[in-house]
N, C-alpha and C. Protein backbone atom coordinates (compact mmCIF):
# COMPACT_ATOMS: atom_id res chain seq x y z
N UNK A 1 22.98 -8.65 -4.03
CA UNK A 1 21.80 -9.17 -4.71
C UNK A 1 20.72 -9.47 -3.68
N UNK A 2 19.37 -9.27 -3.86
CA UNK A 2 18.69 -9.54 -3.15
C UNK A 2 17.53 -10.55 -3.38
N UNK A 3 17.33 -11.41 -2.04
CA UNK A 3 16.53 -12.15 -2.85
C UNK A 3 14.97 -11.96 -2.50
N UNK A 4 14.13 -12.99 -2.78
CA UNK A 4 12.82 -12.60 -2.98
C UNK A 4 12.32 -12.71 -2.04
N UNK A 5 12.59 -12.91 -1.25
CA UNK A 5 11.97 -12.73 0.64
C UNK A 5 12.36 -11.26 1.18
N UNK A 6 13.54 -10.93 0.34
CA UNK A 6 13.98 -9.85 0.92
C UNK A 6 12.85 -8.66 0.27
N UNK A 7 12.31 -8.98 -1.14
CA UNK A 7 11.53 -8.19 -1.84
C UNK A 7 10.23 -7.98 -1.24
N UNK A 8 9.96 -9.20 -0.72
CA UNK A 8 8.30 -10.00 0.07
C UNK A 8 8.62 -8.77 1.15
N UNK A 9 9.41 -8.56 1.73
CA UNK A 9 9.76 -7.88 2.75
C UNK A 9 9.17 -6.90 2.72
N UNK A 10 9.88 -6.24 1.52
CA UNK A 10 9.86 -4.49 1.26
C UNK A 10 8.19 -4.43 0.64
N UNK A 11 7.76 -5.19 -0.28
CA UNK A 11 6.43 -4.94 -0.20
C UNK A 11 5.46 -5.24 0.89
N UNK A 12 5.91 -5.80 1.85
CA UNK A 12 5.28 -5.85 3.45
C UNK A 12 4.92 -4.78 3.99
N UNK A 13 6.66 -3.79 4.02
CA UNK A 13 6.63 -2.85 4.66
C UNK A 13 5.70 -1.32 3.65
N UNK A 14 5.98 -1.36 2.67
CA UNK A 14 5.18 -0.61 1.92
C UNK A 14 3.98 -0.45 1.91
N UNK A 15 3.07 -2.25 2.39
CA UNK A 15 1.23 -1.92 2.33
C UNK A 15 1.36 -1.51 3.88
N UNK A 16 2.45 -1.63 4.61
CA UNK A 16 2.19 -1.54 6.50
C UNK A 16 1.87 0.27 6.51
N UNK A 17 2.92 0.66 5.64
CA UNK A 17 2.96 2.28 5.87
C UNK A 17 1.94 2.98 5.10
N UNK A 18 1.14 2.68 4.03
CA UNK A 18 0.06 2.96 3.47
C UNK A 18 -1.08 2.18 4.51
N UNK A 19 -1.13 1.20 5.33
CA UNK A 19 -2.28 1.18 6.13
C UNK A 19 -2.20 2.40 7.02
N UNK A 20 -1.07 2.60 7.67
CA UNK A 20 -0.77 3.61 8.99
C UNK A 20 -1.12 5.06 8.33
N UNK A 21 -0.62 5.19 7.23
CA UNK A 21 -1.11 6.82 6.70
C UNK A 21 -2.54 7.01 6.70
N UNK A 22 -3.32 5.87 6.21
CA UNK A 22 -4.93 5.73 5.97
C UNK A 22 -5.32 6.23 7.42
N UNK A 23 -4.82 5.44 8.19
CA UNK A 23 -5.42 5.24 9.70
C UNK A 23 -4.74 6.52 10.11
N UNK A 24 -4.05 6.92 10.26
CA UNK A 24 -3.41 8.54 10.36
C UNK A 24 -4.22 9.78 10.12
N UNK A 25 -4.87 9.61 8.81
CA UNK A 25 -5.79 10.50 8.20
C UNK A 25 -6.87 10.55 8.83
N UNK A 26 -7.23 9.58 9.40
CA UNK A 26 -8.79 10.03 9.84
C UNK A 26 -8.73 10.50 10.92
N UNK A 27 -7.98 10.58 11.68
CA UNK A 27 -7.73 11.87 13.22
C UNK A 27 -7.39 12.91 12.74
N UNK A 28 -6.85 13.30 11.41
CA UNK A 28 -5.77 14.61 11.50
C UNK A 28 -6.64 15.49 11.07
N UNK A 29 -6.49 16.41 11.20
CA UNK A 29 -6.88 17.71 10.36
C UNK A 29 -6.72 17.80 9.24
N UNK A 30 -7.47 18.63 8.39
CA UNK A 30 -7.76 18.67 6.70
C UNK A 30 -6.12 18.36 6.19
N UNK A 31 -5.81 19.31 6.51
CA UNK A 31 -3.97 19.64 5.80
C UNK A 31 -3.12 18.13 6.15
N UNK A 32 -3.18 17.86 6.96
CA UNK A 32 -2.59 16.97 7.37
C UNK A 32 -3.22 15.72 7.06
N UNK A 33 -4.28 15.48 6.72
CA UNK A 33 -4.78 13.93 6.49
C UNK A 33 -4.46 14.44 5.12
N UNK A 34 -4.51 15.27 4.35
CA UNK A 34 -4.83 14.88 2.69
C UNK A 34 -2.66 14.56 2.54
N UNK A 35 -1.65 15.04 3.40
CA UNK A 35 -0.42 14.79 3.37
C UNK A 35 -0.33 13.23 3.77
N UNK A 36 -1.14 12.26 4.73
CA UNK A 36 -1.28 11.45 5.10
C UNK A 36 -1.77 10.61 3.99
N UNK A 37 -2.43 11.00 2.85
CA UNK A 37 -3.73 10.09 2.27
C UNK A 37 -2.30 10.11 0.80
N UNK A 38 -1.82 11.29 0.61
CA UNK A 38 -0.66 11.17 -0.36
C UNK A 38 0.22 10.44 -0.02
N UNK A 39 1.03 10.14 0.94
CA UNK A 39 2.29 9.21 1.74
C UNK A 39 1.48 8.33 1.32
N UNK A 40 0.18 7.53 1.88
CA UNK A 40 -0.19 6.37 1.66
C UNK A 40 -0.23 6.28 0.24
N UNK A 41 -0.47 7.26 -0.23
CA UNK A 41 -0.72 6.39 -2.37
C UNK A 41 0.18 6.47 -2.50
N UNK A 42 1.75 7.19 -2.23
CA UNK A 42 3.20 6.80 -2.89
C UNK A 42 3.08 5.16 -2.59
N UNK A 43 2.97 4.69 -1.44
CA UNK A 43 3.62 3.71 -0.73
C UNK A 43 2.79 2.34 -1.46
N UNK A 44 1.56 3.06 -1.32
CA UNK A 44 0.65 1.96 -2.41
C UNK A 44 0.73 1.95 -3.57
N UNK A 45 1.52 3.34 -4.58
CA UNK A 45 1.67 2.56 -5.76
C UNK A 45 3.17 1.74 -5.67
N UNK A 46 4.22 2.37 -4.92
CA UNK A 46 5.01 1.43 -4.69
C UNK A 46 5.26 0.09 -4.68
N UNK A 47 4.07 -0.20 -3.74
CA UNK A 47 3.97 -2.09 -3.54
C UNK A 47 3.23 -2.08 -4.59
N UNK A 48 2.25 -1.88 -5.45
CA UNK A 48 1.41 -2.27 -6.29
C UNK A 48 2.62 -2.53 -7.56
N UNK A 49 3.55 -1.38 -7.68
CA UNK A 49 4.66 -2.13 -9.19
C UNK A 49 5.88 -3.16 -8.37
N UNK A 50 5.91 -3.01 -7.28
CA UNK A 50 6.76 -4.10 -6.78
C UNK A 50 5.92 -5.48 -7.11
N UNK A 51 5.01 -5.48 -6.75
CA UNK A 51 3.62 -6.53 -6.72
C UNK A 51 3.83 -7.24 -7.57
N UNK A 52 3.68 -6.36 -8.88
CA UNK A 52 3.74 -6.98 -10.42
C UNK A 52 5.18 -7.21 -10.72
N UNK A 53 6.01 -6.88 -10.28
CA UNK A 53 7.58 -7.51 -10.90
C UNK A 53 7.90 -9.14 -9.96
N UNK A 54 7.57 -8.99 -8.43
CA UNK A 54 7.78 -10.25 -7.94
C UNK A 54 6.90 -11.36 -8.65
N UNK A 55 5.76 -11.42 -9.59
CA UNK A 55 5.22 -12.53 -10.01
C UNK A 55 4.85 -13.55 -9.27
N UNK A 56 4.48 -13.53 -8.14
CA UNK A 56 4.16 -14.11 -7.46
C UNK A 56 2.92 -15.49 -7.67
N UNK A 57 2.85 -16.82 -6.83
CA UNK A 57 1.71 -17.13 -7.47
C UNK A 57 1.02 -17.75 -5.93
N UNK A 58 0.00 -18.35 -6.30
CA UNK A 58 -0.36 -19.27 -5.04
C UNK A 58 -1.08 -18.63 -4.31
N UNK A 59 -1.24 -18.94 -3.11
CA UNK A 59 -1.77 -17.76 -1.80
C UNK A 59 -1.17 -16.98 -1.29
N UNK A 60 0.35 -17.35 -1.44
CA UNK A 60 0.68 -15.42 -0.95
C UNK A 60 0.15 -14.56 -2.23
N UNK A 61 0.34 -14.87 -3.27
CA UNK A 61 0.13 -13.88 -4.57
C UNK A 61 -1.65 -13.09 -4.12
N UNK A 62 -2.41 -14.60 -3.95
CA UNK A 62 -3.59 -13.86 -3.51
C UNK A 62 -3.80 -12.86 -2.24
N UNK A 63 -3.23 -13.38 -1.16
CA UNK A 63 -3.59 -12.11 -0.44
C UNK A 63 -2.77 -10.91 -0.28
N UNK A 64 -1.54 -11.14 -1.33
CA UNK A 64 -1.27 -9.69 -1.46
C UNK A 64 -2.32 -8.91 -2.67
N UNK A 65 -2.58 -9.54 -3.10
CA UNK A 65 -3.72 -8.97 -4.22
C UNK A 65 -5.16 -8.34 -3.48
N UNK A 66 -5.08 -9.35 -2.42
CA UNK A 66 -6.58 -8.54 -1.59
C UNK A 66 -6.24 -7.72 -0.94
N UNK A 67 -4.99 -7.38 -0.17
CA UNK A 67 -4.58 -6.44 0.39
C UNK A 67 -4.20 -4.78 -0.25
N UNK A 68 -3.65 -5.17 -1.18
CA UNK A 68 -3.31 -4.26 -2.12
C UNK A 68 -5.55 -3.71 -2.46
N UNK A 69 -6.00 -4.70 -3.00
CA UNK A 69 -7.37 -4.43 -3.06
C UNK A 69 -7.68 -3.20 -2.27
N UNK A 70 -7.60 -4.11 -0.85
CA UNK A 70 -8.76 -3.14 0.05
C UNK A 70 -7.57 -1.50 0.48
N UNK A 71 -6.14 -1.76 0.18
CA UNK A 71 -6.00 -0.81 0.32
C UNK A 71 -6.51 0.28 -0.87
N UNK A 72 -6.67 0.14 -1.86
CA UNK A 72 -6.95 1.04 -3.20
C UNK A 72 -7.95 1.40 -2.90
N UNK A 73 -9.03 0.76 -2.25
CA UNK A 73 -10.65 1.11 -1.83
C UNK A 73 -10.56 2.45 -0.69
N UNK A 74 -9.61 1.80 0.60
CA UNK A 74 -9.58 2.96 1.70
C UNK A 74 -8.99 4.31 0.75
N UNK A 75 -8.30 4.37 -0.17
CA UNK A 75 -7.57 5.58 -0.90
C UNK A 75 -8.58 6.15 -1.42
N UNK A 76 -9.52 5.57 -2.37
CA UNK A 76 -10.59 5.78 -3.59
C UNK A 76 -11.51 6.44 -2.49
N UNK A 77 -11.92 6.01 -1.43
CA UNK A 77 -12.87 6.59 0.10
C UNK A 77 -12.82 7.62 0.13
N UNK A 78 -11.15 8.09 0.24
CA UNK A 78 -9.92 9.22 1.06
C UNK A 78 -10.24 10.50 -0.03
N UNK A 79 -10.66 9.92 -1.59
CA UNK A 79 -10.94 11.37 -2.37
C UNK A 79 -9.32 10.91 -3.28
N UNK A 80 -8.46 9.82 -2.75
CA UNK A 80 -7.24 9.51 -3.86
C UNK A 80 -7.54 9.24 -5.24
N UNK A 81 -6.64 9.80 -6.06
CA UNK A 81 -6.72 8.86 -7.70
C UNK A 81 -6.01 7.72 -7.51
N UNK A 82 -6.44 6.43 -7.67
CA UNK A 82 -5.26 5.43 -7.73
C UNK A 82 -5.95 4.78 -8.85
């Protein structure tokens, strides 16, 4: 069973690897950033339905909400549907 730190976790690591794909994309070449800009929207819709099942409240709830934010913005930039 896992508990909810362990969850806090995995949606940690999920917005970490959708920042790194973003930031990935803008050095790579066409082919390779738009493979970069996809990895990042799996990973961001990932944490985004993890997001909504942990229920979170308070100030972590908020700045995963701004985070999640500004990541949807760098995607929406990138030419992503999110």
């Amino acid at each position: 069973m896992r508990s909810i730190e362990d969850d806090i976790k995995w949606l940690q690591t999920q917005l970490t690897v959708a920042r790194w794909h973003l930031d990935a994309a803008i050095a790579a070449p066409i082919a390779m950033a738009r493979r970069n800009i996809d990895r990042a929207r799996q990973a961001y819709e990932a944490a985004r339905e993890a997001f909504k099942e942990l229920d979170l409240t308070g100030e972590r709830q908020q700045a995963f909400a701004e985070e999640l934010k500004h990541i949807r913005e760098r995607l929406q930039s990138a030419g992503a549907e999110v």
